[in-house]
N, C-alpha and C. Protein backbone atom coordinates (compact mmCIF):
# COMPACT_ATOMS: atom_id res chain seq x y z
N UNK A 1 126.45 -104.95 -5.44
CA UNK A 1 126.59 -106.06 -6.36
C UNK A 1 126.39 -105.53 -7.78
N UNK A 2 127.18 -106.08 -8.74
CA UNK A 2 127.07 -105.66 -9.87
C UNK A 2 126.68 -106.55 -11.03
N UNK A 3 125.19 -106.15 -10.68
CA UNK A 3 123.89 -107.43 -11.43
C UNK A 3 124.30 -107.10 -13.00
N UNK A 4 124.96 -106.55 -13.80
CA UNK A 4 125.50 -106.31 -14.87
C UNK A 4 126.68 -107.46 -15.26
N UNK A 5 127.07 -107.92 -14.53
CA UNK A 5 128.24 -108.81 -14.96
C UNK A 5 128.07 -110.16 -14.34
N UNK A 6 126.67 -110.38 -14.37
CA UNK A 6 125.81 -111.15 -13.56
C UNK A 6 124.91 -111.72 -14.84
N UNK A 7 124.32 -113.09 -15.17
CA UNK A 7 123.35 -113.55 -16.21
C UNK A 7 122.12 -113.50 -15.69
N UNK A 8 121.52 -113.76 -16.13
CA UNK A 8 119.83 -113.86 -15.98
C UNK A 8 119.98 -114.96 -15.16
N UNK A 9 120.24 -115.95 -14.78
CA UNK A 9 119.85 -117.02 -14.54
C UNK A 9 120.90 -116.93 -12.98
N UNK A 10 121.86 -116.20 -13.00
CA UNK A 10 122.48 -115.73 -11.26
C UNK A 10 121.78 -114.89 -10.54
N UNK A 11 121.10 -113.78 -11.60
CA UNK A 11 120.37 -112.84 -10.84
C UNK A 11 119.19 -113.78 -10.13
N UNK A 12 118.17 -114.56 -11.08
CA UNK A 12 117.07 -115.10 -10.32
C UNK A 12 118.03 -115.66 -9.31
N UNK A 13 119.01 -116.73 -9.22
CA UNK A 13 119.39 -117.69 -8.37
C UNK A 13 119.63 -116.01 -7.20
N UNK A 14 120.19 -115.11 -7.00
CA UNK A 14 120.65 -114.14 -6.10
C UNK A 14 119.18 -114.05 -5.42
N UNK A 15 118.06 -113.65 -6.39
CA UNK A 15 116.65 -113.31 -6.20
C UNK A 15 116.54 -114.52 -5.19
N UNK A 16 116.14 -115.43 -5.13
CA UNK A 16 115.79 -116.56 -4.22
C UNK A 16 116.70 -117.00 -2.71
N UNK A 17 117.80 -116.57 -3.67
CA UNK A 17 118.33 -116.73 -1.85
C UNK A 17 117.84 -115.45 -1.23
N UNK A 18 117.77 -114.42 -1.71
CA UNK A 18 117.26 -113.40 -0.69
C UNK A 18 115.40 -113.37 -0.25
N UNK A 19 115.21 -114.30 -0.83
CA UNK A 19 113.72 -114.19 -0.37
C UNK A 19 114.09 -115.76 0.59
N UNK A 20 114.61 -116.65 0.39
CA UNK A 20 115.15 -117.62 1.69
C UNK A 20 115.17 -116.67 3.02
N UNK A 21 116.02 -116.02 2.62
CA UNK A 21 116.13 -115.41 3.93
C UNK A 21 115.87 -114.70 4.71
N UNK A 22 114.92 -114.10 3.63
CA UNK A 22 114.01 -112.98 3.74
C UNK A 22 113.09 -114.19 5.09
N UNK A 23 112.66 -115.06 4.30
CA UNK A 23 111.60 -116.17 4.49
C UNK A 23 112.17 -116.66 5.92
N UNK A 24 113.21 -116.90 6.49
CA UNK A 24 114.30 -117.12 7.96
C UNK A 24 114.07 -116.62 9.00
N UNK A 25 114.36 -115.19 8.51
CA UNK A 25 114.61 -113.89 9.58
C UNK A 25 112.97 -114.29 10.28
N UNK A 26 112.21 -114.15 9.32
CA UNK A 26 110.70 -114.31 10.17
C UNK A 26 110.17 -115.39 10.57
N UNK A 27 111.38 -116.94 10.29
CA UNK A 27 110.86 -118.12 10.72
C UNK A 27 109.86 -118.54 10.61
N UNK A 28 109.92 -118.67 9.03
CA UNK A 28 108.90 -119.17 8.54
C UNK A 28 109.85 -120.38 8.07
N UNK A 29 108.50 -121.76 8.13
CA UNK A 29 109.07 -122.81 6.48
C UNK A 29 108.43 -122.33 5.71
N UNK A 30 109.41 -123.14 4.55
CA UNK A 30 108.53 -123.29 3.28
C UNK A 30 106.58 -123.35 3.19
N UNK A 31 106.65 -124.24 3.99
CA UNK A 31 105.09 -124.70 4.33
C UNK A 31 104.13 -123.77 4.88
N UNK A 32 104.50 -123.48 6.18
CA UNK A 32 103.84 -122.11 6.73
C UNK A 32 103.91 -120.46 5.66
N UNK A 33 104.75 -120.57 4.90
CA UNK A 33 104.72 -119.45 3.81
C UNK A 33 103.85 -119.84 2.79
N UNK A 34 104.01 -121.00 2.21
CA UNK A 34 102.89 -121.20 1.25
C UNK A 34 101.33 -121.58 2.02
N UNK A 35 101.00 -121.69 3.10
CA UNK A 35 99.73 -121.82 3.42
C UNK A 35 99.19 -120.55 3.87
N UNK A 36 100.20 -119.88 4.35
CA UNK A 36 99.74 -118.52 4.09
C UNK A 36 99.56 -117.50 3.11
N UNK A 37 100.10 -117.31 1.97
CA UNK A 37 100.07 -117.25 0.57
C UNK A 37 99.17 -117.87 -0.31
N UNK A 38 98.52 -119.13 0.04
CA UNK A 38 97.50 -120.43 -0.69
C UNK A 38 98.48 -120.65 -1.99
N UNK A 39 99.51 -120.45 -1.89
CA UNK A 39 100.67 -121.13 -2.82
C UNK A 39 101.21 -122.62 -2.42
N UNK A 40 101.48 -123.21 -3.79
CA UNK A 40 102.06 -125.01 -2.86
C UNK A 40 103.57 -124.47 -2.59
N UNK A 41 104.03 -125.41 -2.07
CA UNK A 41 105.25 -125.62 -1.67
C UNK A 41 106.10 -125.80 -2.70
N UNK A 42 105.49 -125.97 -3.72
CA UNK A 42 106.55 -126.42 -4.71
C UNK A 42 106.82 -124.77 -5.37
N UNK A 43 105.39 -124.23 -5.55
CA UNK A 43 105.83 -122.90 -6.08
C UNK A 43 106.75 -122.10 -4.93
N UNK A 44 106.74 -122.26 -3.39
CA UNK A 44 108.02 -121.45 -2.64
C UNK A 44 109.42 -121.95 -2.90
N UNK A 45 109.63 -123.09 -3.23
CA UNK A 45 110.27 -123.83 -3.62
C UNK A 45 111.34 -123.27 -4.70
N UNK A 46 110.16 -123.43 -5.74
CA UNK A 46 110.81 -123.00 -7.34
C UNK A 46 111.14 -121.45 -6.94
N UNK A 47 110.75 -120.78 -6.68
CA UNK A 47 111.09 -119.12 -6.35
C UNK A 47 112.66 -118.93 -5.91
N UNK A 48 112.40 -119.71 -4.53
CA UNK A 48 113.93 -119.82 -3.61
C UNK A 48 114.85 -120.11 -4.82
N UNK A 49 114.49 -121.25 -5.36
CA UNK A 49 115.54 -121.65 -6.39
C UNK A 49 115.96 -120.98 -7.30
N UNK A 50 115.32 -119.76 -7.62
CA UNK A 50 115.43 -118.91 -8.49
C UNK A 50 114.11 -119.27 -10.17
N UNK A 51 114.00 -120.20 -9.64
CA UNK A 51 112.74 -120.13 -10.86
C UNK A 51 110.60 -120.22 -10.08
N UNK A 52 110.61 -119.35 -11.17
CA UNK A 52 109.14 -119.07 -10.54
C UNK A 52 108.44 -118.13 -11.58
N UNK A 53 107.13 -117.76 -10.95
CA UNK A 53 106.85 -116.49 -12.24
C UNK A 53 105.78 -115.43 -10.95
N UNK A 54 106.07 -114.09 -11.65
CA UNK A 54 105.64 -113.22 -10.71
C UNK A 54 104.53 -112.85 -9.61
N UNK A 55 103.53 -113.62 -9.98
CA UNK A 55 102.38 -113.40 -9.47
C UNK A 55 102.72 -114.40 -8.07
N UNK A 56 103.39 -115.81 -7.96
CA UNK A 56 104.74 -115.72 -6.95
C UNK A 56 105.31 -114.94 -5.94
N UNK A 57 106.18 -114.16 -6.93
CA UNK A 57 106.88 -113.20 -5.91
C UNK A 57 105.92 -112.73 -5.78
N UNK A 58 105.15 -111.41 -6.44
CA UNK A 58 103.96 -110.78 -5.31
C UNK A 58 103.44 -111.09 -4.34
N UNK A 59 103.16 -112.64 -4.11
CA UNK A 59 102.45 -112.96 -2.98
C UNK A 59 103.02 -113.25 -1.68
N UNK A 60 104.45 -113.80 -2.29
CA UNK A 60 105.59 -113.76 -0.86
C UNK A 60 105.90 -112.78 -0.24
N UNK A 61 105.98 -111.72 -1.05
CA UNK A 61 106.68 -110.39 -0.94
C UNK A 61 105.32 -109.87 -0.19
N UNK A 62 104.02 -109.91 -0.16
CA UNK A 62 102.88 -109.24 0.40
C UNK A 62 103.22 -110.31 2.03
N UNK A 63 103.00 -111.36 1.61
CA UNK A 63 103.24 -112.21 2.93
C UNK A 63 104.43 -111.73 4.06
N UNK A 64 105.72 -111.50 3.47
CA UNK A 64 106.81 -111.72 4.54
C UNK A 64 106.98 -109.76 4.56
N UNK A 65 106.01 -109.08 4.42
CA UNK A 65 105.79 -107.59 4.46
C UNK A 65 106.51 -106.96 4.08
N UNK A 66 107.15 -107.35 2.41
CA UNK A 66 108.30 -106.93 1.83
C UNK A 66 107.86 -106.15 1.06
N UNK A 67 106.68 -105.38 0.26
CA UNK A 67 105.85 -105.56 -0.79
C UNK A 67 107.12 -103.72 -1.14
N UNK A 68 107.19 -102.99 -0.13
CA UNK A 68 107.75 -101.70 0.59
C UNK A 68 108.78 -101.85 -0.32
N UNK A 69 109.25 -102.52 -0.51
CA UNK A 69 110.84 -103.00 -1.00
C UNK A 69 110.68 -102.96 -2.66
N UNK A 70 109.79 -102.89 -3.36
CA UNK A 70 109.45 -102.99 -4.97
C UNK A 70 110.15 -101.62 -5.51
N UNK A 71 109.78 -100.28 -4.54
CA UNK A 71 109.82 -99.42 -5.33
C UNK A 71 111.47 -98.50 -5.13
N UNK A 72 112.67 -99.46 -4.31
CA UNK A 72 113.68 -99.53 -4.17
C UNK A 72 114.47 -100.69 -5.35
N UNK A 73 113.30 -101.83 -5.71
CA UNK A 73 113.73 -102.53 -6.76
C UNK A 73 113.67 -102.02 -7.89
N UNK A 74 112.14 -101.28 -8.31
CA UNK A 74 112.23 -100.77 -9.48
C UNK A 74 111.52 -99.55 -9.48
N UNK A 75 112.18 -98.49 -9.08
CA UNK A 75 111.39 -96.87 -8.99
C UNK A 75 110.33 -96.67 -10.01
N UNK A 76 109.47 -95.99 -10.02
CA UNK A 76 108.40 -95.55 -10.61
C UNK A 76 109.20 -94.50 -11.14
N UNK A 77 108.82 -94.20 -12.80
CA UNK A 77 109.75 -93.44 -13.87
C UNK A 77 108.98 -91.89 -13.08
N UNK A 78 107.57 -91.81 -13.18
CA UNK A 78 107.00 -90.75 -12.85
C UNK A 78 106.37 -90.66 -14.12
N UNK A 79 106.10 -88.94 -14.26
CA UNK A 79 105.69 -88.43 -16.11
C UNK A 79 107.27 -87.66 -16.29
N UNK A 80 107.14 -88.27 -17.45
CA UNK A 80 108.67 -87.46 -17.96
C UNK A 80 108.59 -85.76 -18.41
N UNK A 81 109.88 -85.30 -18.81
CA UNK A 81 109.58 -84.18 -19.05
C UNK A 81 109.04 -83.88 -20.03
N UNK A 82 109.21 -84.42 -21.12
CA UNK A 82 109.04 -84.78 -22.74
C UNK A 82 107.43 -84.44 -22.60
N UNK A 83 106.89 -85.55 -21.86
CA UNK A 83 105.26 -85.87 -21.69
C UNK A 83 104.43 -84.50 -20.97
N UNK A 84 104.92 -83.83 -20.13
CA UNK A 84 104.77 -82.55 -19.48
C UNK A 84 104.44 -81.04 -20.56
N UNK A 85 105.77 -81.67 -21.21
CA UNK A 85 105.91 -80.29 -22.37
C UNK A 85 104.78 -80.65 -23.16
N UNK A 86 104.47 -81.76 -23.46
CA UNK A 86 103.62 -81.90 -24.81
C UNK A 86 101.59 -81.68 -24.28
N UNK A 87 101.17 -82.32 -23.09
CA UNK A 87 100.51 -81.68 -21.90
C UNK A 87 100.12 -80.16 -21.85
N UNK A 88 101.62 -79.46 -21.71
CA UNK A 88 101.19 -78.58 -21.58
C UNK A 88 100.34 -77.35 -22.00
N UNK A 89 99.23 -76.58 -21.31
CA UNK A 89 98.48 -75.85 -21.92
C UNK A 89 97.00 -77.00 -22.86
N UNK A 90 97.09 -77.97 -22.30
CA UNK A 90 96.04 -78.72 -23.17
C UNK A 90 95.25 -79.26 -22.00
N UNK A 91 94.64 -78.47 -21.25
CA UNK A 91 94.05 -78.87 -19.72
C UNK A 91 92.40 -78.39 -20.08
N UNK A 92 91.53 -79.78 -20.09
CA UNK A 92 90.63 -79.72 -19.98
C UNK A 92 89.32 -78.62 -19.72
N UNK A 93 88.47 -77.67 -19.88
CA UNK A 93 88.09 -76.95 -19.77
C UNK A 93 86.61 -77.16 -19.27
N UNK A 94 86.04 -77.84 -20.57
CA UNK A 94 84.82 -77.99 -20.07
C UNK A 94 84.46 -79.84 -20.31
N UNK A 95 83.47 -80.13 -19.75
CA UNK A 95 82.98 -81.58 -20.97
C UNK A 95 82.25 -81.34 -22.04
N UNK A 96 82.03 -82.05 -23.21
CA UNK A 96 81.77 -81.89 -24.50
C UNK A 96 80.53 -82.04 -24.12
N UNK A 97 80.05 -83.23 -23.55
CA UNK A 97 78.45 -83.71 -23.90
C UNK A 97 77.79 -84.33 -25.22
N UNK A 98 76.64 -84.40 -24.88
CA UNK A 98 75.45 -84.96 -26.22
C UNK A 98 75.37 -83.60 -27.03
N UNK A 99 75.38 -83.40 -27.83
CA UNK A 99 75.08 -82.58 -28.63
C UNK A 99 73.75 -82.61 -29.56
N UNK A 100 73.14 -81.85 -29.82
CA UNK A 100 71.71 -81.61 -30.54
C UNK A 100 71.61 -81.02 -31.83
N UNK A 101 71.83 -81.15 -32.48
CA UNK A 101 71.41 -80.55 -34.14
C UNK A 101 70.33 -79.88 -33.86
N UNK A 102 70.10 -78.79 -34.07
CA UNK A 102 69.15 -77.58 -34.62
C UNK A 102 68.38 -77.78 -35.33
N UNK A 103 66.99 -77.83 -35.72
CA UNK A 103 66.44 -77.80 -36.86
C UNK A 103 65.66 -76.67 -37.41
N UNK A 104 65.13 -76.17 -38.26
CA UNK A 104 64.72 -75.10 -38.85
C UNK A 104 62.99 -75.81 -39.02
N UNK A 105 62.16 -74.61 -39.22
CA UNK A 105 60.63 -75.05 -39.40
C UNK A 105 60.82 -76.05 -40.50
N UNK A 106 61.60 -75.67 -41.84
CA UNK A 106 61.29 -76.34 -42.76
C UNK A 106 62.08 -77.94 -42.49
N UNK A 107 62.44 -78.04 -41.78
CA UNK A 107 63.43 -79.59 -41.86
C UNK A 107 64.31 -79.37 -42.15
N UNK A 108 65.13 -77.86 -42.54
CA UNK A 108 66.56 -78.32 -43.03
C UNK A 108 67.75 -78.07 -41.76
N UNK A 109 68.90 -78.04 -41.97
CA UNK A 109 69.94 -77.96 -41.13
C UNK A 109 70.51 -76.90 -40.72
């Protein structure tokens, strides 16, 4: 599918039917998903429909054991190379600590 020639507002609507059915396959309702979630019905509701807000999906997606599926939605960048090069050779050695000023008999520094 080519979510590019697609609006914001098809993609959520695409988003919700696939968690419908996501929500099917395991025969669940609406109801039995949100009481298992402690979400209302209205928030499984608004999701399916394509409107909702994330903390939502997280909890469906933990519920119907989809959670696996995030990092096929949105890969983890990693550390870039950029960030590596600049890193490099700057690796920790020791810890600093409290430090103590010295003093001399007379009081000075």
């Amino acid at each position: 599918m080519n979510y590019y020639a697609l609006t914001d507002t098809a993609i959520e609507q695409e988003l919700g039917r696939r968690l419908r059915q996501r929500r099917l396959q395991k025969n669940l309702t609406q109801q039995e998903l949100a009481g298992a979630t402690a979400l209302s019905v209205n928030s499984v509701k608004a999701l399916e429909a394509g409107k909702g807000k994330l903390a939502t999906l997280i909890a469906i997606l933990r519920e119907l054991a989809a959670l696996d599926q995030l990092d096929q939605f949105l890969p983890d960048p990693g550390i870039s190379p950029m960030q590596l090069a600049r890193d490099q050779g700057r690796k920790r050695q020791r810890a600093t600590g409290h430090r103590r000023k010295a003093t001399t008999d007379d009081g000075a520094w």
